[in-house]
C-alpha atoms as a PDB file:
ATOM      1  CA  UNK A   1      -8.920  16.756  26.666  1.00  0.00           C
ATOM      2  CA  UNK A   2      -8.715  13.704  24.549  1.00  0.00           C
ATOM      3  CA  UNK A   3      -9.234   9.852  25.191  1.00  0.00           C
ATOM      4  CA  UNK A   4      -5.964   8.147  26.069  1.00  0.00           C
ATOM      5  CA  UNK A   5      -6.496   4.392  26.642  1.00  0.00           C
ATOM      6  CA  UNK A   6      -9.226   1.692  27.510  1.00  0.00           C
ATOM      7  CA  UNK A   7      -8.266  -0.658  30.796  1.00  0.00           C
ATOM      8  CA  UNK A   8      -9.625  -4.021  30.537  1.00  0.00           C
ATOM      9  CA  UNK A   9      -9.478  -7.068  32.956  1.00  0.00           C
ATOM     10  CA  UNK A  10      -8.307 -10.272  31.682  1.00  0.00           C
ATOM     11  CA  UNK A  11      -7.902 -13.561  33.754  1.00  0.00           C
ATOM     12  CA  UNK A  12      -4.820 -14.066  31.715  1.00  0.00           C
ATOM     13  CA  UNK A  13      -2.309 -11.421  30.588  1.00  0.00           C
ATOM     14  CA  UNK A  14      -0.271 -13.360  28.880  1.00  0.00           C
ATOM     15  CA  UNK A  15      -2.979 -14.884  26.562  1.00  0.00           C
ATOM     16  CA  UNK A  16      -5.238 -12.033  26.723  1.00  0.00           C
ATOM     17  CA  UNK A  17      -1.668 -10.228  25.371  1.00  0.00           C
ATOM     18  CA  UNK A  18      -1.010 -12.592  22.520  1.00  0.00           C
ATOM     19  CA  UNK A  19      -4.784 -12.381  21.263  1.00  0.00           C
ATOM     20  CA  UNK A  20      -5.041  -8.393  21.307  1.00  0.00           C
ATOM     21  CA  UNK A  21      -1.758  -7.970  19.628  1.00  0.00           C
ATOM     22  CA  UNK A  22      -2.365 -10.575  16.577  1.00  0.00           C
ATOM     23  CA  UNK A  23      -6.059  -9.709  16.244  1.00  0.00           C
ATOM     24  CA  UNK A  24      -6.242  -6.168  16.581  1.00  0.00           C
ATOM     25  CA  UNK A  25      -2.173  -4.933  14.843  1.00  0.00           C
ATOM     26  CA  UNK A  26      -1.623  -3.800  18.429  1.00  0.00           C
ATOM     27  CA  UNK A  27       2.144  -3.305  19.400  1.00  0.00           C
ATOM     28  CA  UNK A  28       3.210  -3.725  23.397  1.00  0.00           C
ATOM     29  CA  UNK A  29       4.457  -0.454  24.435  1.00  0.00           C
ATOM     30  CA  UNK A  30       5.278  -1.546  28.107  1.00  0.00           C
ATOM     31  CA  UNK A  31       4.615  -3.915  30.968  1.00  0.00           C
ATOM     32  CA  UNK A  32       4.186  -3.231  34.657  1.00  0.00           C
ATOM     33  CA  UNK A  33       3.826  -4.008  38.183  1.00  0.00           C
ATOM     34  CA  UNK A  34       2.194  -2.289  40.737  1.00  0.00           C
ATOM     35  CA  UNK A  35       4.449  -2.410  43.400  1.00  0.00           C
ATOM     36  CA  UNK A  36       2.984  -3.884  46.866  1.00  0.00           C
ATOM     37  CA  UNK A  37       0.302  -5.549  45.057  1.00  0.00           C
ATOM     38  CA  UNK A  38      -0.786  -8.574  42.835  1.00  0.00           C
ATOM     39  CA  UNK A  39      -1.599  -6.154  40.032  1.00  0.00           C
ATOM     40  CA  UNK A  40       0.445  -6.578  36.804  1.00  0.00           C
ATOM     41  CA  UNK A  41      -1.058  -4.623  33.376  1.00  0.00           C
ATOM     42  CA  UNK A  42       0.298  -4.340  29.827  1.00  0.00           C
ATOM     43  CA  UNK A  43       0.141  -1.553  27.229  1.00  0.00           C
ATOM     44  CA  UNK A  44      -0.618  -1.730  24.020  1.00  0.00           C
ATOM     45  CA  UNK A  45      -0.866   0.690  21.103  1.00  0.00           C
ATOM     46  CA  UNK A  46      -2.454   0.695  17.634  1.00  0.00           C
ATOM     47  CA  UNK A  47      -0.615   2.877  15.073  1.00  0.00           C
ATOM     48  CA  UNK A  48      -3.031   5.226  14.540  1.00  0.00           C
ATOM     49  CA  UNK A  49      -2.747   6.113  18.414  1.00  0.00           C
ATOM     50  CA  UNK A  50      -5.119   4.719  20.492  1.00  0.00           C
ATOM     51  CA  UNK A  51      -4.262   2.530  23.237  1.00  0.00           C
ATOM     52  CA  UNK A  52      -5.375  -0.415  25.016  1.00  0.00           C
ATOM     53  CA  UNK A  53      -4.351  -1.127  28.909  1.00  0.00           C
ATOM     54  CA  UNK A  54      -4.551  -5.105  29.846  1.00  0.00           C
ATOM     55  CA  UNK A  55      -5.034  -5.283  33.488  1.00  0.00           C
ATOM     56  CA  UNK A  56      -4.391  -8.778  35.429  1.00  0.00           C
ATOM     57  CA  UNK A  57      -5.241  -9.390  38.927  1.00  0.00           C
ATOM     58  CA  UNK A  58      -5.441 -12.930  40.232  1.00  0.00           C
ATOM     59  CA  UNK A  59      -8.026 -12.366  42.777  1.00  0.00           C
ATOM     60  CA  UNK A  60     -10.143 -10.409  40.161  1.00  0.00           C
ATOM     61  CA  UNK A  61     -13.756 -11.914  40.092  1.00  0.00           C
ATOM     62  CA  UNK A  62     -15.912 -11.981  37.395  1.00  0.00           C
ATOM     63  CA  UNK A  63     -17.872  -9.095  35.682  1.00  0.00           C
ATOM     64  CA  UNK A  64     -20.672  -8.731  33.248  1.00  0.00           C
ATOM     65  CA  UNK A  65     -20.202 -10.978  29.971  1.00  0.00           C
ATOM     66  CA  UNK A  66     -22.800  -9.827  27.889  1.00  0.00           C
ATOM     67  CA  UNK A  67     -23.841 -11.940  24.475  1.00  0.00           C
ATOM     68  CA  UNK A  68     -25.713  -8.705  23.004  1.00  0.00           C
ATOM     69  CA  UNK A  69     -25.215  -4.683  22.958  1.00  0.00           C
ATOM     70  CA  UNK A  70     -28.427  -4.803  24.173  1.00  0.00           C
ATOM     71  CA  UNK A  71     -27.616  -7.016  27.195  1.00  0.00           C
ATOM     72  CA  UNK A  72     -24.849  -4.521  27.713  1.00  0.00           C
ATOM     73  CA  UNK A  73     -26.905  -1.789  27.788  1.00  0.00           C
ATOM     74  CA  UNK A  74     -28.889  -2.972  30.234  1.00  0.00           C
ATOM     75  CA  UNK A  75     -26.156  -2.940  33.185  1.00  0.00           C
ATOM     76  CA  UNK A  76     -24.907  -0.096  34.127  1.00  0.00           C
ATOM     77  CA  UNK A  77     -20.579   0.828  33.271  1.00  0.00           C
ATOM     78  CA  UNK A  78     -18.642  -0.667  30.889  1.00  0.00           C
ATOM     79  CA  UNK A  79     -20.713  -1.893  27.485  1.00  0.00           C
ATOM     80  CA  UNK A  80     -18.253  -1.755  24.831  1.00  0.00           C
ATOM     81  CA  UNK A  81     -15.075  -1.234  23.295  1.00  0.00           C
ATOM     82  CA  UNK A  82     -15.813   0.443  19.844  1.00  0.00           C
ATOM     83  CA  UNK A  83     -13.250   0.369  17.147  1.00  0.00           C
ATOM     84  CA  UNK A  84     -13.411   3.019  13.937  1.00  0.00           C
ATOM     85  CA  UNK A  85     -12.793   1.583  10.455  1.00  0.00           C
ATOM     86  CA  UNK A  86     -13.154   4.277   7.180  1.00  0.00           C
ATOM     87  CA  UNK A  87     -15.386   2.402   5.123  1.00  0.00           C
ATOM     88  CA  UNK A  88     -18.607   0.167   5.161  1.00  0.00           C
ATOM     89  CA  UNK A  89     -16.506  -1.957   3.487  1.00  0.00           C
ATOM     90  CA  UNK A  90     -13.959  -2.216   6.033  1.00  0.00           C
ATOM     91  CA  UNK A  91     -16.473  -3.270   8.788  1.00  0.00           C
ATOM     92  CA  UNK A  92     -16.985  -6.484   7.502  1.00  0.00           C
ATOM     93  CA  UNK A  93     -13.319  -7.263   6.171  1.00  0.00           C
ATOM     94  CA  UNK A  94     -12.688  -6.851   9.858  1.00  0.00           C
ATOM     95  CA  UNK A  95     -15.203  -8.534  11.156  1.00  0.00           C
ATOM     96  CA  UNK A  96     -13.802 -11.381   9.554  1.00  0.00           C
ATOM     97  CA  UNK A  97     -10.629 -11.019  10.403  1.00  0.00           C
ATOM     98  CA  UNK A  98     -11.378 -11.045  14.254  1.00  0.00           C
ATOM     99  CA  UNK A  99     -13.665 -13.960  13.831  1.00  0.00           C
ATOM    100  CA  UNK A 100     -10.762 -15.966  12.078  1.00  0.00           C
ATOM    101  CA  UNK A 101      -8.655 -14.716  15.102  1.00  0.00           C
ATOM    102  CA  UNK A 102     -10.611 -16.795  17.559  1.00  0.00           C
ATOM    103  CA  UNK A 103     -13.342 -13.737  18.399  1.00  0.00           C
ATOM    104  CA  UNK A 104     -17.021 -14.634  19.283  1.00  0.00           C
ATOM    105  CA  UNK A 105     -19.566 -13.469  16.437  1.00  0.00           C
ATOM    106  CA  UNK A 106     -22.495 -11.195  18.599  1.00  0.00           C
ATOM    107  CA  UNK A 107     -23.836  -9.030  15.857  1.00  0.00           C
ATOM    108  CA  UNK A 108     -22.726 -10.047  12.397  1.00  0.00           C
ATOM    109  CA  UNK A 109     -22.018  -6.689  10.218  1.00  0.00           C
ATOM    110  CA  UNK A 110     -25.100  -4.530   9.381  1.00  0.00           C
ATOM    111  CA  UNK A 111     -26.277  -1.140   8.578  1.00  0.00           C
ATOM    112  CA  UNK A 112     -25.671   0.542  11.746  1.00  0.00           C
ATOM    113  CA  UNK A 113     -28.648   3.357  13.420  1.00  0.00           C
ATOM    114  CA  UNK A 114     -26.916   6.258  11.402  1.00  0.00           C
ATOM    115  CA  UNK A 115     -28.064   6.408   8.199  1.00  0.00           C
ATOM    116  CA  UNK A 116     -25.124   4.625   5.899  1.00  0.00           C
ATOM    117  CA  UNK A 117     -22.805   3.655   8.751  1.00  0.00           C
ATOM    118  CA  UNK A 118     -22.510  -0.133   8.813  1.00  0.00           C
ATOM    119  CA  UNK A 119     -21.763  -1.833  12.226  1.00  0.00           C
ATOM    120  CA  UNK A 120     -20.621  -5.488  14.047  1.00  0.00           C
ATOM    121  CA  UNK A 121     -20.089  -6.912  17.227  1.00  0.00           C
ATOM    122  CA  UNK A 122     -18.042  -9.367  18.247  1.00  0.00           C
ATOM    123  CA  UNK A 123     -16.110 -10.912  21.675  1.00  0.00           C
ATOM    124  CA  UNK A 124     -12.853 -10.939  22.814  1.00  0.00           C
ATOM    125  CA  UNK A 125     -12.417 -14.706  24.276  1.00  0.00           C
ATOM    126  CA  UNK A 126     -13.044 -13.403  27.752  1.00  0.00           C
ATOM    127  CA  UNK A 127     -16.704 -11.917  26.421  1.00  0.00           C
ATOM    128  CA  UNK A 128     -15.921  -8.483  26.412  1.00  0.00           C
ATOM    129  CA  UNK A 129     -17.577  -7.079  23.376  1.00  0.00           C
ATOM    130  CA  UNK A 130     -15.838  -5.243  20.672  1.00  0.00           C
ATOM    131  CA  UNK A 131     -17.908  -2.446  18.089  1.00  0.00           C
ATOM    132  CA  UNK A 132     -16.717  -2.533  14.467  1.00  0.00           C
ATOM    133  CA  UNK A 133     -18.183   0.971  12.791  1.00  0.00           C
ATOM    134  CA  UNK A 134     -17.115   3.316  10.356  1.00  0.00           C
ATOM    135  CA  UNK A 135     -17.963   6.552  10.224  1.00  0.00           C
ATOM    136  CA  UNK A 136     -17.950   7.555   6.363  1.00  0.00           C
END
């Protein structure tokens, strides 16, 4: 068995679309409807294989928007998406790059709690937090 995707709910598919795709190198693989309901979603793919499923439903209320991994750890389900760079170096050069992309700085990079791993947060522009780590 092996991971396949990550759904996320965005209050706006088409923007939440545009953002993932510039900020993360994410192609759109395909959209949908659910038939008989408001729900519409769209795939995307990074080219190393891992996928990320937007999910849009008008009606959709609110969830947890944590500012901190450690506010996220505190509720209960979804914390974080974490993404996998090769290199300490790497961390940061993203890190800046989703920051320039419009993403919220939440943990700036940093040695991460594995001895020399180096980590980041930031936030999508809905709040949902994204992990930067590598595992060298």
């Amino acid at each position: 068995m092996r991971l396949d995707h990550v759904g996320l709910s965005v209050p706006e598919l088409t923007a939440a679309t545009r953002w993932y795709r510039a900020a993360l190198d994410l192609t759109e693989e395909h959209a949908f409807a659910v038939p008989g309901t408001e729900l519409r979603g769209v795939m995307l793919r990074h080219d190393s294989g891992w996928r990320l499923e937007l999910l849009h439903r008008p009606d959709a209320a609110p969830g947890l928007a944590a500012d901190t991994p450690l506010e996220a750890a505190a509720t209960l389900g979804y914390g974080h998406l974490c993404l996998r760079v090769d290199t300490p170096a790497e961390v940061d050069a993203a890190f800046d790059r989703l920051v320039v992309a419009g993403a919220g700085v939440r943990m700036s990079p940093r040695p991460a709690p594995r001895p020399g791993a180096r980590m980041a947060f930031v936030s999508d522009p809905y709040g949902n937090l994204i992990e930067l780590i590598d595992r060298a």
